[in-house]
C-alpha atoms as a PDB file:
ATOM      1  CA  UNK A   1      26.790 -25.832  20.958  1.00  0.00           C
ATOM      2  CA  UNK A   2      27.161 -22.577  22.362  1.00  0.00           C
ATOM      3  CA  UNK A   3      24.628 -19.975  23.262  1.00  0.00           C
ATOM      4  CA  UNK A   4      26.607 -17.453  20.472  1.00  0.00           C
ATOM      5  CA  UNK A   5      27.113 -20.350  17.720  1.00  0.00           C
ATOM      6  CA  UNK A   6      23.162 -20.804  18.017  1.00  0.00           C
ATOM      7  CA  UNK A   7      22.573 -17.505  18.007  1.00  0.00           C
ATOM      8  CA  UNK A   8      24.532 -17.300  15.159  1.00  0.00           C
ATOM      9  CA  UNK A   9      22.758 -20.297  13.462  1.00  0.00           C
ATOM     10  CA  UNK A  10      19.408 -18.643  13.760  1.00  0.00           C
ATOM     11  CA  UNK A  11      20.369 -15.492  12.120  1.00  0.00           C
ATOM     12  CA  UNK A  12      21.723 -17.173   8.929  1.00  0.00           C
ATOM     13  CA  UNK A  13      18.704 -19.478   8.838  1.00  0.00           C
ATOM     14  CA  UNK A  14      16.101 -16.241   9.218  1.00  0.00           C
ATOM     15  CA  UNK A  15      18.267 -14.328   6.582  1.00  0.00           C
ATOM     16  CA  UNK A  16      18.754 -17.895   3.954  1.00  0.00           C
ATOM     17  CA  UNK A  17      14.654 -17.888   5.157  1.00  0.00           C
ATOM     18  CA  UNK A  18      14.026 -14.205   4.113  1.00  0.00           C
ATOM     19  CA  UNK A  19      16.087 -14.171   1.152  1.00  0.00           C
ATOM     20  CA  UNK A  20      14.352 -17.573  -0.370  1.00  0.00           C
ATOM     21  CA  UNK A  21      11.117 -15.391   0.013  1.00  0.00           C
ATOM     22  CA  UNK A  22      12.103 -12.396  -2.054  1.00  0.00           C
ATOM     23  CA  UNK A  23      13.523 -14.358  -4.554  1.00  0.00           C
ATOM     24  CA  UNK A  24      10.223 -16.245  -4.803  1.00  0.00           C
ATOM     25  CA  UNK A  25       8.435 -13.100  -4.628  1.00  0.00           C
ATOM     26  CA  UNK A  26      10.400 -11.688  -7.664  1.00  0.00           C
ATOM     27  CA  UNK A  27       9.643 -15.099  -9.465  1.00  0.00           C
ATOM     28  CA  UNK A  28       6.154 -14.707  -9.032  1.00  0.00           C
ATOM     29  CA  UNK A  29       5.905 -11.378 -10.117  1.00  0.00           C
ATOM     30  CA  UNK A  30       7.867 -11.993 -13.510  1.00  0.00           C
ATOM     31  CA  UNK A  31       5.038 -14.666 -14.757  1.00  0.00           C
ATOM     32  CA  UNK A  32       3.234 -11.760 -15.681  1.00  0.00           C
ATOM     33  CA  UNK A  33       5.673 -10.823 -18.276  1.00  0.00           C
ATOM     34  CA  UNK A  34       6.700 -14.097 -19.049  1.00  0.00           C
ATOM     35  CA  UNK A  35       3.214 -14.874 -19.832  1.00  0.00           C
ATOM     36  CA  UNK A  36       2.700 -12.147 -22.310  1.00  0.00           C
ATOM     37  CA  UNK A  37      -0.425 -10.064 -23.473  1.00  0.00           C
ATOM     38  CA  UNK A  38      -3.769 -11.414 -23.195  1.00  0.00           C
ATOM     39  CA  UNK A  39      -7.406 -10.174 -24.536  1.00  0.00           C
ATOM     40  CA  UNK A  40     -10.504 -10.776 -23.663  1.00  0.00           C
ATOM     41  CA  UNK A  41     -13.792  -9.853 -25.828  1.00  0.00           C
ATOM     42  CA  UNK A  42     -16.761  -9.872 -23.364  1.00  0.00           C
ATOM     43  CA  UNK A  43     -19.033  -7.986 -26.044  1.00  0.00           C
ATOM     44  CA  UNK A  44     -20.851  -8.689 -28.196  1.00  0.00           C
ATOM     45  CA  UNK A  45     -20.247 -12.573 -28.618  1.00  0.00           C
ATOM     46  CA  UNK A  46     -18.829 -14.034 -31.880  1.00  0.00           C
ATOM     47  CA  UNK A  47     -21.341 -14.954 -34.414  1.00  0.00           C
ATOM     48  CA  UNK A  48     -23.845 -12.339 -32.989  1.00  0.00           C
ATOM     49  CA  UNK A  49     -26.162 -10.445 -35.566  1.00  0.00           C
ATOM     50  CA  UNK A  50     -25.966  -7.158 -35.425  1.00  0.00           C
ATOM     51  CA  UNK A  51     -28.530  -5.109 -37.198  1.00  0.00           C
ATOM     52  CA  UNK A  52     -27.795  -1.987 -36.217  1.00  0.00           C
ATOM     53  CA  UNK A  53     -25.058  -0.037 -38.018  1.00  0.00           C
ATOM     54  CA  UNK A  54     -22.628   0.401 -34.916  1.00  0.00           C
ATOM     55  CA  UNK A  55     -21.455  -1.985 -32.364  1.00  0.00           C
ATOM     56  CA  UNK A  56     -19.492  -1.166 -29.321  1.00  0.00           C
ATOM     57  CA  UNK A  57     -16.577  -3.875 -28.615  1.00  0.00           C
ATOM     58  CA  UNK A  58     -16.080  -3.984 -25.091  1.00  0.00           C
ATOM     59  CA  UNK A  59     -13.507  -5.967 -23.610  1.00  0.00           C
ATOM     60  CA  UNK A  60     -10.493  -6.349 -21.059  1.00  0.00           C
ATOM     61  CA  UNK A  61      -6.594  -6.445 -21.787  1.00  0.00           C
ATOM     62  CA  UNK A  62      -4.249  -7.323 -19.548  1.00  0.00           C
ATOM     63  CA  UNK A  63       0.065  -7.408 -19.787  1.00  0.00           C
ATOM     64  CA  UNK A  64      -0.125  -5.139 -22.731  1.00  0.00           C
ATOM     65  CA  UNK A  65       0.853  -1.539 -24.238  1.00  0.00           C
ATOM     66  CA  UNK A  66      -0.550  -0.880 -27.244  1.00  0.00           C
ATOM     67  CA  UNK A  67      -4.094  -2.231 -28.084  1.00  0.00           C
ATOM     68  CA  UNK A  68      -5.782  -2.094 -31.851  1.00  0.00           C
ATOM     69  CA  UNK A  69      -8.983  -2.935 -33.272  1.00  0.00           C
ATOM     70  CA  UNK A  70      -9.106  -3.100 -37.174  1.00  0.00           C
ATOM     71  CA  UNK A  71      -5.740  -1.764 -37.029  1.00  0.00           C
ATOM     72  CA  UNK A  72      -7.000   1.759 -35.097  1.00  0.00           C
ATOM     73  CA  UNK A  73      -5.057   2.235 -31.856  1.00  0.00           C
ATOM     74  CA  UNK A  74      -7.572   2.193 -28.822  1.00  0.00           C
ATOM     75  CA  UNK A  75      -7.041   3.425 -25.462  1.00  0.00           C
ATOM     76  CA  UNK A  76      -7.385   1.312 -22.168  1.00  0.00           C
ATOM     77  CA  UNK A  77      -8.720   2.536 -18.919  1.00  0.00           C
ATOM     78  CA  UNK A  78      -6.392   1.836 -15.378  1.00  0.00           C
ATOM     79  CA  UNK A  79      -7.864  -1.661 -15.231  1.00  0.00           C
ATOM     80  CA  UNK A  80      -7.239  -2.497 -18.931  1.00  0.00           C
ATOM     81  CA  UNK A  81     -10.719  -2.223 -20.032  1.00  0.00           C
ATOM     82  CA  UNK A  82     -11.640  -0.983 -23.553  1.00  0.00           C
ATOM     83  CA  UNK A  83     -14.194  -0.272 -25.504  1.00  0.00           C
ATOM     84  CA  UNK A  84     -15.022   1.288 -28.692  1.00  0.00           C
ATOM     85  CA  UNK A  85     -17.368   1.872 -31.655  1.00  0.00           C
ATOM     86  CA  UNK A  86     -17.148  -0.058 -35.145  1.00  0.00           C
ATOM     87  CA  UNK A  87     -18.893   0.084 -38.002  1.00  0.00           C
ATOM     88  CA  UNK A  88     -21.547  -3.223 -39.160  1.00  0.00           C
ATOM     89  CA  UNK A  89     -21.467  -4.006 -42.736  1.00  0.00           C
ATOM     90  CA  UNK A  90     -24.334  -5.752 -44.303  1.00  0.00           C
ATOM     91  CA  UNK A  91     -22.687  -9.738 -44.573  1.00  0.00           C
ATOM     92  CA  UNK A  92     -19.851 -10.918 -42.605  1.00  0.00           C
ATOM     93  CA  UNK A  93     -17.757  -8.444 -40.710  1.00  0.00           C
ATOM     94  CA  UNK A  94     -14.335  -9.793 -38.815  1.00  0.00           C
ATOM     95  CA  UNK A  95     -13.511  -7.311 -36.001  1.00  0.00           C
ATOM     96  CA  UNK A  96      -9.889  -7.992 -35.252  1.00  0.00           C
ATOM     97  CA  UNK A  97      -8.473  -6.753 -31.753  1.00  0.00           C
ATOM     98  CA  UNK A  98      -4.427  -6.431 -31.332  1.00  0.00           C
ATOM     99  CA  UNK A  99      -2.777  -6.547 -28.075  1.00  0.00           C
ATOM    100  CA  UNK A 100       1.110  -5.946 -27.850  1.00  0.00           C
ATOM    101  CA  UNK A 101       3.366  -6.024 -24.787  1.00  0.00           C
ATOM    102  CA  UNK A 102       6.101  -3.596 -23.757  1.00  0.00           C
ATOM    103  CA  UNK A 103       8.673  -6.782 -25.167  1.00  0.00           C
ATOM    104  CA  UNK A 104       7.032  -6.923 -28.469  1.00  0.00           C
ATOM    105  CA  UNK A 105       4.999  -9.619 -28.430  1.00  0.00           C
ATOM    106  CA  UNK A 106       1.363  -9.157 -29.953  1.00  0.00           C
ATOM    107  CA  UNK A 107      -1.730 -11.403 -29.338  1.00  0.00           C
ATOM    108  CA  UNK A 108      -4.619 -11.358 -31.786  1.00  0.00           C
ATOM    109  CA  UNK A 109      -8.409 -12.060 -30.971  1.00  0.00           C
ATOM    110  CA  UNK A 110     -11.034 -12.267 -33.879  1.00  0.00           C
ATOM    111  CA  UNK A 111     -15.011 -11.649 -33.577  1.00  0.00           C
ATOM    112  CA  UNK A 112     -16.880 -12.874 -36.279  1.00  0.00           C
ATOM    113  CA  UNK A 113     -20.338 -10.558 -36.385  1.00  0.00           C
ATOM    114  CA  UNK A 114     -23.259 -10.719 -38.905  1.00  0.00           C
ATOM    115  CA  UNK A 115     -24.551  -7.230 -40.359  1.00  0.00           C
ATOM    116  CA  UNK A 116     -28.117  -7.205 -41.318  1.00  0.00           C
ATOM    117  CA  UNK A 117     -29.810  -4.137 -42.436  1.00  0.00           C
ATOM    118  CA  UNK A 118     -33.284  -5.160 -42.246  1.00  0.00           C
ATOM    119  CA  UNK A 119     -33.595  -5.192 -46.324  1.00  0.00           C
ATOM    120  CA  UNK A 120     -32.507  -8.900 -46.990  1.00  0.00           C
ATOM    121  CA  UNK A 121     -32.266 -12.542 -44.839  1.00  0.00           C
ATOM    122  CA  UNK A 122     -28.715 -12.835 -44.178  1.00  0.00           C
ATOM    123  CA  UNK A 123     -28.238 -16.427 -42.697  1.00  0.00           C
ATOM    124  CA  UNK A 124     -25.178 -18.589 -41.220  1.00  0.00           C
ATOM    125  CA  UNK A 125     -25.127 -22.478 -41.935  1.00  0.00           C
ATOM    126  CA  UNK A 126     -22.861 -24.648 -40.995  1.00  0.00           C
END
């Protein structure tokens, strides 16, 4: 082998070498989408009572567009958290948060709080 043919050799091994690692690069990248939206509700937890009249839903999004709670659209800081007020209803309230990607897809995430005004026992049994 030649001192040119190697030379040769190691330039179309560092550019097979360098083009392997963008392509897995661009791979790697594209799980996010592929995955699709996700939501997380951090508060408060599911099954909580609640007896005041507001709660504030607080939670993180990530791989999505458009987020909705009960249907209202909701807007998302630059790290995809969100947060908002709702309404507690004396009995059970379901608090359902909406996340949809830029391809359409939607995920849903459901909180199940109690409401209880202080004026009757309101009690969960399994």
């Amino acid at each position: 082998m030649t001192r040119t043919s190697l030379i040769r050799s190691i330039k179309i091994i560092a550019s097979a070498f360098a083009a392997l690692l963008i392509i897995a690069f661009a791979v790697w990248r594209s799980l996010d989408y592929a995955r699709g939206p996700k939501v997380t509700i951090s508060l408060p937890t599911n099954g909580a009572e609640i007896t005041a009249k507001y709660v504030t839903v607080k939670g993180r999004v990530e791989r999505a567009n458009d987020l909705l709670i009960n249907g209202k659209e909701i807007n998302v800081d630059e790290h995809g958290n969100f947060s908002d007020n709702i309404v507690v209803f004396p009995g059970i309230n379901v608090i359902t948060v909406t996340a949809k990607d830029q391809f359409g897809r939607s995920v849903k995430d459901q909180l199940t709080l109690i409401g209880n005004d202080g004026s009757s026992s309101t009690s969960l049994t399994n």
